[in-house]
Every structure is written in structure tokens, then in C-alpha cells.
N, C-alpha and C. Protein backbone atom coordinates (compact mmCIF):
# COMPACT_ATOMS: atom_id res chain seq x y z
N UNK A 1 67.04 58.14 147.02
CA UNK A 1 66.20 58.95 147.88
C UNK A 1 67.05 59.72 148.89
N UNK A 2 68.23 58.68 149.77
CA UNK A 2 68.99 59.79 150.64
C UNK A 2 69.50 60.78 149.72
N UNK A 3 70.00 60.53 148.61
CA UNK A 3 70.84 61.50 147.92
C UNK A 3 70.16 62.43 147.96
N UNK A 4 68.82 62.43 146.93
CA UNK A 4 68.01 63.56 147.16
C UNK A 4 67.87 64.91 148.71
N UNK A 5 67.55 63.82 149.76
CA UNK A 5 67.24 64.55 150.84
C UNK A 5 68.54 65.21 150.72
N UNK A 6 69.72 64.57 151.10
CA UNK A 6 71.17 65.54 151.10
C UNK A 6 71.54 66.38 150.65
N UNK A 7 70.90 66.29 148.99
CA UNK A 7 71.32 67.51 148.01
C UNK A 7 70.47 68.29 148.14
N UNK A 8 69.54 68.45 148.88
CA UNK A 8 68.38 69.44 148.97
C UNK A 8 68.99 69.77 150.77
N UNK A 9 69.28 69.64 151.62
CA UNK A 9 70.05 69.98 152.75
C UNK A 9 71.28 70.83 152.52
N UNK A 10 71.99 70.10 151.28
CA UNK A 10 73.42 70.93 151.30
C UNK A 10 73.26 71.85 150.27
N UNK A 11 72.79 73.17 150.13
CA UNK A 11 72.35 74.17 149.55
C UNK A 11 73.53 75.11 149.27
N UNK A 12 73.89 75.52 148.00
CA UNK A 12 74.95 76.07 147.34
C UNK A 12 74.81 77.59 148.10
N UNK A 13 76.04 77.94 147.98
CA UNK A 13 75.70 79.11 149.07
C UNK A 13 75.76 80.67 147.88
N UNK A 14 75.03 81.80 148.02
CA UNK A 14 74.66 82.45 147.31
C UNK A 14 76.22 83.20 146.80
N UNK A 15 75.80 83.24 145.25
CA UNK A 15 77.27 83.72 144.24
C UNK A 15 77.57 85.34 144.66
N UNK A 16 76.66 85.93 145.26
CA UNK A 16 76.72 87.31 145.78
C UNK A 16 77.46 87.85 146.97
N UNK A 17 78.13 86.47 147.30
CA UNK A 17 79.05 87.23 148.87
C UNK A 17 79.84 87.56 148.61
N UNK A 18 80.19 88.70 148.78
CA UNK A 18 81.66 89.55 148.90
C UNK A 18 82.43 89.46 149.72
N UNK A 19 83.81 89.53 149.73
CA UNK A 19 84.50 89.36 150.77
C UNK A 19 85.64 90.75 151.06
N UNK A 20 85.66 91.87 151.66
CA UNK A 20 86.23 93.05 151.92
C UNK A 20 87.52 92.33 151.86
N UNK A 21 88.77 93.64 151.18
CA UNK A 21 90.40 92.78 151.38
C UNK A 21 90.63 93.42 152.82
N UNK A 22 91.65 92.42 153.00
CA UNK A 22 92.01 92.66 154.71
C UNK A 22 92.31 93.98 154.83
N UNK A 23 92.38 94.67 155.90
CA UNK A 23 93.29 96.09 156.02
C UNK A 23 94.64 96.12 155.88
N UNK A 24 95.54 96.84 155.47
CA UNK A 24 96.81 97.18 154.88
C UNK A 24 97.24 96.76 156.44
N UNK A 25 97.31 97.27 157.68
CA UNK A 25 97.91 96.67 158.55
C UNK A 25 97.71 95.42 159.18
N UNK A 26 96.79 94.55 158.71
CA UNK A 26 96.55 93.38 158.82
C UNK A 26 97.60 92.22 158.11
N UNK A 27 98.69 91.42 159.21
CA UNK A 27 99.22 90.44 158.33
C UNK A 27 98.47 89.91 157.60
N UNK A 28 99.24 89.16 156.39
CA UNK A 28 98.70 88.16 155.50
C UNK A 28 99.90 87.20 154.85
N UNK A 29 98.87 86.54 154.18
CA UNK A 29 100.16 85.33 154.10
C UNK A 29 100.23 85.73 152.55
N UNK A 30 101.62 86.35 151.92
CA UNK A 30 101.95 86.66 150.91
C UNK A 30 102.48 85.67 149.81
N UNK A 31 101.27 85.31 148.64
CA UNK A 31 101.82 83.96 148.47
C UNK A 31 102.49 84.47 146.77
N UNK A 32 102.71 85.72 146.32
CA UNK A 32 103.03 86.55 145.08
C UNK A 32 104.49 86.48 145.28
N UNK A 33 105.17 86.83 146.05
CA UNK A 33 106.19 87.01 146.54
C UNK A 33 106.52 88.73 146.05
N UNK A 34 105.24 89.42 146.06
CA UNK A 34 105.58 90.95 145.70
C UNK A 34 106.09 91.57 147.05
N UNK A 35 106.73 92.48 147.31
CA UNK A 35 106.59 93.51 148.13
C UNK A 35 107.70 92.84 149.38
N UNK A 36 108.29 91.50 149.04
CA UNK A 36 108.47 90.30 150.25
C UNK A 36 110.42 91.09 150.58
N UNK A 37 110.77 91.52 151.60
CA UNK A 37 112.31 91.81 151.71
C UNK A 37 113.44 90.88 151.32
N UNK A 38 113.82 90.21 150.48
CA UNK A 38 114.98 89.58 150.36
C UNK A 38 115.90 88.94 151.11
N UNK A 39 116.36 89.78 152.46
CA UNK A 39 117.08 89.07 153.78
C UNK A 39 116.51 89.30 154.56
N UNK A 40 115.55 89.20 154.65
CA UNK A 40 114.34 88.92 156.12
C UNK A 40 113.87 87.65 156.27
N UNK A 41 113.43 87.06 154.63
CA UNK A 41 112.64 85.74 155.27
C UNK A 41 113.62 84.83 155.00
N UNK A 42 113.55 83.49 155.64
CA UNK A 42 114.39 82.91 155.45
C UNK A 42 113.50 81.49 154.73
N UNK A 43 114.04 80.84 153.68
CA UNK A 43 113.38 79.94 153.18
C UNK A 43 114.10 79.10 153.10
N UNK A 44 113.33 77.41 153.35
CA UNK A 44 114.71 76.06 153.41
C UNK A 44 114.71 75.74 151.94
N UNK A 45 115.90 75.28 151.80
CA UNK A 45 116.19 74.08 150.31
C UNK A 45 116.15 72.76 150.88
N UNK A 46 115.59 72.34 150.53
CA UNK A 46 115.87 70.56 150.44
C UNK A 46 116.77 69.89 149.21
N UNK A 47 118.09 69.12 149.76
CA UNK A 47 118.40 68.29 148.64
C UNK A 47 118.57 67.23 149.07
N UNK A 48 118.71 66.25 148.13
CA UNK A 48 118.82 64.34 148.26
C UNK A 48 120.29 64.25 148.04
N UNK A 49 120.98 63.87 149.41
CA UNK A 49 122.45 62.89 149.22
C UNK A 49 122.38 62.04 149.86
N UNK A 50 123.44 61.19 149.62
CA UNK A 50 123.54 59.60 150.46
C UNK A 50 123.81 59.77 151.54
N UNK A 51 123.56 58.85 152.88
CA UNK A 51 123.61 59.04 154.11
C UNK A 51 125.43 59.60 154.05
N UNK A 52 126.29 58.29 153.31
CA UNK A 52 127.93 58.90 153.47
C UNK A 52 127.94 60.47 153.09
N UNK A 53 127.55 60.95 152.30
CA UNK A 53 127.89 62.15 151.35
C UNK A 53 127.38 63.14 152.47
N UNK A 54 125.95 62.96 153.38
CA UNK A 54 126.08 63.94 154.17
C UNK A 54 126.46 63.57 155.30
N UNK A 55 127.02 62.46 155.88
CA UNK A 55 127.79 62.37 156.93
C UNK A 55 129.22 62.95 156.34
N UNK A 56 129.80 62.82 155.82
CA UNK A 56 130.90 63.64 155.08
C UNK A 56 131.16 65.06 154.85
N UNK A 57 129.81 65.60 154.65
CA UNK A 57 129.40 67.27 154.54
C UNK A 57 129.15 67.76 155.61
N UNK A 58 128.77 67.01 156.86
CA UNK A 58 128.42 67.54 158.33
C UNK A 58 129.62 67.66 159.04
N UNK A 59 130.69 66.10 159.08
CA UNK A 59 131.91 66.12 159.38
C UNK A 59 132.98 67.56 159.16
N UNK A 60 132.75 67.46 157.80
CA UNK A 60 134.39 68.92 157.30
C UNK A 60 133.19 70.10 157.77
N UNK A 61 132.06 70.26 157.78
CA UNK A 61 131.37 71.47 158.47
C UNK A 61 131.79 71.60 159.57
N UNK A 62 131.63 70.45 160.35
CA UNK A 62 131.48 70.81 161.80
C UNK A 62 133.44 71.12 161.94
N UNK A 63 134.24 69.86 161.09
CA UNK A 63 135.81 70.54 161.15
C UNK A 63 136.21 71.69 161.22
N UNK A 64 135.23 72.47 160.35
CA UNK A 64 135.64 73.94 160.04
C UNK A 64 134.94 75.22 161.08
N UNK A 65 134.34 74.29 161.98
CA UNK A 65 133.71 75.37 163.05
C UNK A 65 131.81 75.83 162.46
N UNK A 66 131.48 75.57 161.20
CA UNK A 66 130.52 76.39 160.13
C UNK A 66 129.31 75.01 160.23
N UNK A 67 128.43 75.71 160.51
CA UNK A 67 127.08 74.32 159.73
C UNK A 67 127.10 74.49 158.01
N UNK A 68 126.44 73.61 158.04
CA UNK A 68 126.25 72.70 156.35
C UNK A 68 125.68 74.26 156.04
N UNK A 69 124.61 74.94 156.26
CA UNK A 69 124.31 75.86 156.11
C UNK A 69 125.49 76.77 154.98
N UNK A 70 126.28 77.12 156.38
CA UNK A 70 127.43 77.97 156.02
C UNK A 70 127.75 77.63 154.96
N UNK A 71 128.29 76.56 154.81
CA UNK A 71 128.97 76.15 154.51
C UNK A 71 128.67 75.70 152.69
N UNK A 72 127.60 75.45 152.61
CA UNK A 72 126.61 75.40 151.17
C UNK A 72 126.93 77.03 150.64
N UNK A 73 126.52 77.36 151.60
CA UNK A 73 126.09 79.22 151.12
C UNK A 73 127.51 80.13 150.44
N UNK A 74 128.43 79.51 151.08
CA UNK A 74 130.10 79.70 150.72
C UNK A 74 130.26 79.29 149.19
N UNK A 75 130.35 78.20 149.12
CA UNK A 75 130.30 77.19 147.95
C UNK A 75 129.52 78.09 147.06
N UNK A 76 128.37 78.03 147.31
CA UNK A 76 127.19 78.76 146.04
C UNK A 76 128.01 80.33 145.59
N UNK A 77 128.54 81.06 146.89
CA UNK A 77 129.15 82.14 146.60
C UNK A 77 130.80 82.01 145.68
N UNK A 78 131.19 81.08 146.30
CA UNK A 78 132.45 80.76 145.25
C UNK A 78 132.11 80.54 143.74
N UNK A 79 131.40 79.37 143.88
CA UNK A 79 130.49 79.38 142.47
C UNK A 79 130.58 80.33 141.82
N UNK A 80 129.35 81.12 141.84
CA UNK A 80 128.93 82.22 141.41
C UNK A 80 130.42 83.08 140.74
N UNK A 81 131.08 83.55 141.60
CA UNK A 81 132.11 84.59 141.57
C UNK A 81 133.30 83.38 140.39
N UNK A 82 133.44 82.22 140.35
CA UNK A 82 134.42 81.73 139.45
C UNK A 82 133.70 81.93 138.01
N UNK A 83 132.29 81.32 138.03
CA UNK A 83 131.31 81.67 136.87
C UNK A 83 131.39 82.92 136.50
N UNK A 84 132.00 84.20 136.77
CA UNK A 84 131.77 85.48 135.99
C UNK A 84 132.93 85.89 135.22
């Protein structure tokens, strides 16, 4: 019987609403990744190492003046450039 009353309270809402797209100068949250600048946004990586392995990777970072940051981003670029 509650069910009833409830499902007769919570009334499906009509299939006819439209929704206008935002205006062109209206942010939005771009989830396509069309149209998105390349070195503007900045996006994190997450990876899994052992507490030693990144106490070890923070250490020779911070030795070298560079965060892990840098310092990944170097690497990936060496990479890359021995791979061609």
C-alpha cells in the first residue's frame, strides 16, 4: 500500500522537456576533449611505487634542484628521442 501511495507521488517527469545548449560564451565542462589547447590544461598521472623507490625519486629530484615532476617529464623526453 505505501509503495503504491509513493509511486503515485513520485510521477515520471514529462519526455517533452527540452533543454537549450548553453551559449558559446558560456563555460562548460568539456568532457570530448575536442577543441581542448594542449599546453594549457594541465592533467595529473598517478603511478604506484614503493615508499623506498619514491623516497629515492624525491631525494636525486630534490639533488638536482627539479621536482619529480621535472624530472619524470625529462626521462619521458629522453625516452622518446632514444626510441626514434
Amino acid at each position: 500500500m505505501l509503495l503504491l501511495i509513493w509511486l503515485d507521488f513520485m510521477k515520471l517527469p514529462s519526455k517533452k522537456i527540452k533543454i537549450a545548449p548553453p551559449p558559446d560564451n558560456e563555460p562548460t565542462l568539456n568532457v570530448t576533449g575536442k577543441n581542448i589547447q594542449p599546453d594549457t590544461i594541465i592533467k595529473p598521472i598517478q603511478i604506484k611505487v614503493s615508499i623506498n623507490k619514491h623516497k629515492e625519486m624525491k631525494t636525486y629530484a630534490a639533488e638536482q634542484g627539479i621536482t619529480i615532476t621535472e624530472m619524470l617529464l625529462a626521462g619521458y623526453e629522453m625516452y622518446r628521442n632514444k626510441m626514434k
